[in-house]
N, C-alpha and C. Protein backbone atom coordinates (compact mmCIF):
# COMPACT_ATOMS: atom_id res chain seq x y z
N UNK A 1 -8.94 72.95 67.73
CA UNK A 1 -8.61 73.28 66.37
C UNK A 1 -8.34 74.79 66.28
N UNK A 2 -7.27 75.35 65.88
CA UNK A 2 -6.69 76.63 65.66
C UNK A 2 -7.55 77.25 64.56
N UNK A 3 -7.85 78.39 65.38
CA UNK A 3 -8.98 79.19 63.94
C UNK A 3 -8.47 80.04 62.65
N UNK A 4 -9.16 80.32 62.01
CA UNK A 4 -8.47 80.87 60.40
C UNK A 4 -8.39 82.15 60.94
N UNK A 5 -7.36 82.73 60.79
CA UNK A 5 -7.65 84.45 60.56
C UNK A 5 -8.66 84.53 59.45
N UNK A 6 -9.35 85.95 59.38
CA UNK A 6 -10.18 86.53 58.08
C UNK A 6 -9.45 87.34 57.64
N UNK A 7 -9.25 86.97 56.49
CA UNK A 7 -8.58 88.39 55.35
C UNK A 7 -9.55 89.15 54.43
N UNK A 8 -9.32 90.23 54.29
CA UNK A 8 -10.38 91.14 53.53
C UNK A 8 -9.06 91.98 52.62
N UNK A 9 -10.13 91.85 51.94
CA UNK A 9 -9.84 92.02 50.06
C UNK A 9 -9.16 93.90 50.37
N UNK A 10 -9.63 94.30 51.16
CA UNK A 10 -10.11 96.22 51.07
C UNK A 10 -10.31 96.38 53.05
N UNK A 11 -9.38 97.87 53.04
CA UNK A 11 -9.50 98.14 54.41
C UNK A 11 -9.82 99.32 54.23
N UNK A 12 -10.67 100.08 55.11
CA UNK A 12 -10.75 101.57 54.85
C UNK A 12 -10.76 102.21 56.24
N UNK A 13 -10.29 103.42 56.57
CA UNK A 13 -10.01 103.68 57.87
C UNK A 13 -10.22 105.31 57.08
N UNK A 14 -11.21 105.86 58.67
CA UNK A 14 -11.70 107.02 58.69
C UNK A 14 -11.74 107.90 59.95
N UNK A 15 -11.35 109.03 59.87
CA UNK A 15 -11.51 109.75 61.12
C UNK A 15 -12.50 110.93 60.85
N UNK A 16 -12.97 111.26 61.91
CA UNK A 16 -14.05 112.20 62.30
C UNK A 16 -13.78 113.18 63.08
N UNK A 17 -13.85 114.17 63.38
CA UNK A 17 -14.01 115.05 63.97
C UNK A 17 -14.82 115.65 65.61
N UNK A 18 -15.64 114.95 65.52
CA UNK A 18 -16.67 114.35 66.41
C UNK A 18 -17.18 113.29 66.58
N UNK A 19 -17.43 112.90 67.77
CA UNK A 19 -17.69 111.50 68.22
C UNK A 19 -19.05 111.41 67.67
N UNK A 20 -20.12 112.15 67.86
CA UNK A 20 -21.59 111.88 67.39
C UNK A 20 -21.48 111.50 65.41
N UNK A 21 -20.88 112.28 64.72
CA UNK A 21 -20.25 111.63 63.44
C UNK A 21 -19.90 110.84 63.19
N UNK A 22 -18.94 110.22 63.81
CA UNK A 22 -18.30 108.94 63.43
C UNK A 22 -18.96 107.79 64.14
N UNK A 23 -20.00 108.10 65.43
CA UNK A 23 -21.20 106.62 65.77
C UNK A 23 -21.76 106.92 64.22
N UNK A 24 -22.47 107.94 64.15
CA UNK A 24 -23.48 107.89 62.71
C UNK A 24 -23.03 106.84 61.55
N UNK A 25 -22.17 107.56 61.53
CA UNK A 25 -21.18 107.24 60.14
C UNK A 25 -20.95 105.95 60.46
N UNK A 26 -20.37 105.30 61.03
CA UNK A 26 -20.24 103.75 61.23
C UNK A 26 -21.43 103.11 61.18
N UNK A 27 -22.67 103.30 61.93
CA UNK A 27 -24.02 102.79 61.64
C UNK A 27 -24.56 102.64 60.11
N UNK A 28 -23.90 103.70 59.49
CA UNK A 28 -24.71 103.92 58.29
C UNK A 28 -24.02 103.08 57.60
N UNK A 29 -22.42 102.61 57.78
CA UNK A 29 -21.60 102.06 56.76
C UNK A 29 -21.59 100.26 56.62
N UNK A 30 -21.60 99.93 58.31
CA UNK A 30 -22.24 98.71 58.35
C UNK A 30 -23.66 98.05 57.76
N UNK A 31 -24.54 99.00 57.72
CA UNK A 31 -25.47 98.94 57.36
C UNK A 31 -25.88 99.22 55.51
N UNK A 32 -25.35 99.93 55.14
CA UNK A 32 -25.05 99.89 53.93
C UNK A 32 -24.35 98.82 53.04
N UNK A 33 -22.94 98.38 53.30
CA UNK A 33 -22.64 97.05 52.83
C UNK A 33 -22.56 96.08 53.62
N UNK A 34 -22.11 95.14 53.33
CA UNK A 34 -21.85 93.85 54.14
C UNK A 34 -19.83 93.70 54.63
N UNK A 35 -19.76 94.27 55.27
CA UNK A 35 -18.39 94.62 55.96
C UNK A 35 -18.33 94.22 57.46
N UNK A 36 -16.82 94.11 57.63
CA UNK A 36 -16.84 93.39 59.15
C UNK A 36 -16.12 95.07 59.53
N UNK A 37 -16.67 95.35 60.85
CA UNK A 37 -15.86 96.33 61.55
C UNK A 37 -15.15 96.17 62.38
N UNK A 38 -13.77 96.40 61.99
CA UNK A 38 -12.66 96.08 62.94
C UNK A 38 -12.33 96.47 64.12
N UNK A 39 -12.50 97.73 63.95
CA UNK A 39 -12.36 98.83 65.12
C UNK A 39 -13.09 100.33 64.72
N UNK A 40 -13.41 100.13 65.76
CA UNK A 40 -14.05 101.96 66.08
C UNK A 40 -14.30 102.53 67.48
N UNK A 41 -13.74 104.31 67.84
CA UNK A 41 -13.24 104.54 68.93
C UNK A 41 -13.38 105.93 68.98
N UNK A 42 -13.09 106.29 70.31
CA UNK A 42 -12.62 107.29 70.43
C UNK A 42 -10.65 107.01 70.46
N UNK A 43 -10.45 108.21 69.68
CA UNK A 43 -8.71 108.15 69.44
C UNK A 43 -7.77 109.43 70.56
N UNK A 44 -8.86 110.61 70.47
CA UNK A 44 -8.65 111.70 71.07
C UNK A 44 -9.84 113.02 71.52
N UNK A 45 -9.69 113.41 72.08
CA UNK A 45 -10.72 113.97 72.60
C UNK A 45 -11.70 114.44 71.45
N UNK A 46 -12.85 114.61 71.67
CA UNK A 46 -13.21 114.61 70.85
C UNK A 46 -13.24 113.88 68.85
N UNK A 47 -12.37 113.18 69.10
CA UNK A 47 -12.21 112.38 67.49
C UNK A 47 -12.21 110.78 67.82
N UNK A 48 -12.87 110.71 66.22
CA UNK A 48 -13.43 109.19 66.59
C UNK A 48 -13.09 108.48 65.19
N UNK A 49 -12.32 107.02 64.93
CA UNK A 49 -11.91 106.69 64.18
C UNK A 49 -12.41 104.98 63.78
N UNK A 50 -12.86 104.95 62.79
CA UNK A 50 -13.33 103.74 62.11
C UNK A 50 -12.23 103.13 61.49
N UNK A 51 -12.32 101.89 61.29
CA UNK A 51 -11.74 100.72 60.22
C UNK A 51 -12.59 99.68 60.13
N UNK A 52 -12.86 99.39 59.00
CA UNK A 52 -13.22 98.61 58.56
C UNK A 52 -12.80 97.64 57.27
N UNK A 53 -13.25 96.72 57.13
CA UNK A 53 -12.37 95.86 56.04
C UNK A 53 -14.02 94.54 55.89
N UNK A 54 -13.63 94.43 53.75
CA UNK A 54 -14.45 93.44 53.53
C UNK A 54 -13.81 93.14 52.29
N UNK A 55 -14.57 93.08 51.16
CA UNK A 55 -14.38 92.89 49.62
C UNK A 55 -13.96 94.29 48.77
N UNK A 56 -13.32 94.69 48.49
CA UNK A 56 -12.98 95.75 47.45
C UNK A 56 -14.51 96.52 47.25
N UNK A 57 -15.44 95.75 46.77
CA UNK A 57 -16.79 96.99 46.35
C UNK A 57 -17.20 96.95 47.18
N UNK A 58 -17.22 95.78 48.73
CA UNK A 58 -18.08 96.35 49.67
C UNK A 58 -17.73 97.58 50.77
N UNK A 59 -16.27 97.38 50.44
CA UNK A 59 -15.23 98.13 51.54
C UNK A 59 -15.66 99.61 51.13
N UNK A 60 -15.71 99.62 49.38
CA UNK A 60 -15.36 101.01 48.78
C UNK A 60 -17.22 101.61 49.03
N UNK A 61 -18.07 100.82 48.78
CA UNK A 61 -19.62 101.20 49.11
C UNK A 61 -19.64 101.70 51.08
N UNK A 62 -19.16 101.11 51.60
CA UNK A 62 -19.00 101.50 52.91
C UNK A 62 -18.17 102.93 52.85
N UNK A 63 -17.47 102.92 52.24
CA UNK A 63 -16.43 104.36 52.66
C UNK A 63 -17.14 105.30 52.21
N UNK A 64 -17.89 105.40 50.47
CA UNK A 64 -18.11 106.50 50.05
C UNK A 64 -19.17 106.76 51.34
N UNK A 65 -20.20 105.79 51.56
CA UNK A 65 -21.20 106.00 52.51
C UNK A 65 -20.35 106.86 53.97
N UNK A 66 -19.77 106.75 54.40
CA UNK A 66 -19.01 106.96 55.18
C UNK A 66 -18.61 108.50 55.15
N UNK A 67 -18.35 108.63 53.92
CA UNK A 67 -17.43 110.45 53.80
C UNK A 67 -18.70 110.59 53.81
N UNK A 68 -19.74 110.55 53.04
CA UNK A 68 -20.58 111.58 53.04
C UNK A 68 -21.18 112.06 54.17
N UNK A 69 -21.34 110.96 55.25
CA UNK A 69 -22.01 111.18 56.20
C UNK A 69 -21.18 112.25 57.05
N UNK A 70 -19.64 112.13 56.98
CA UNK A 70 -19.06 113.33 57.35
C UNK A 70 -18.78 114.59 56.65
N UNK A 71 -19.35 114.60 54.78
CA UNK A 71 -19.36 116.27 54.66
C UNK A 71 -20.89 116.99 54.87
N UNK A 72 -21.71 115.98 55.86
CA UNK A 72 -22.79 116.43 56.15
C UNK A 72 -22.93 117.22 57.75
């Protein structure tokens, strides 16, 4: 039986500056809402980039969580 793709309501995609930031920041964002994480990486030396995708308020509760952890 052929499986469903998952569609999500809200995608949010973030880059960091540093790799130790953007592990943080992804820990904190999964953990904060209920979101599936699509991808997260290193993109370039030193920079590290999230996406994630869920429901509109869970996507948007994940992101704000997310910046802050990077204007910290």
């Amino acid at each position: 039986m052929p499986q469903k793709k998952k569609r999500h309501g809200a995608l949010a995609l973030l880059e960091f500056e540093t790799i130790a930031a953007g592990v943080l920041a992804s820990d904190l964002m999964v953990k904060r809402a209920p979101i599936a994480l699509l991808r997260c990486g290193t993109i370039h030396p030193g920079r590290f980039l999230i996406l994630v995708g869920g429901s509109v308020a869970s996507t948007e509760e994940a992101y704000l969580a997310g910046t802050q952890m990077g204007e910290a």
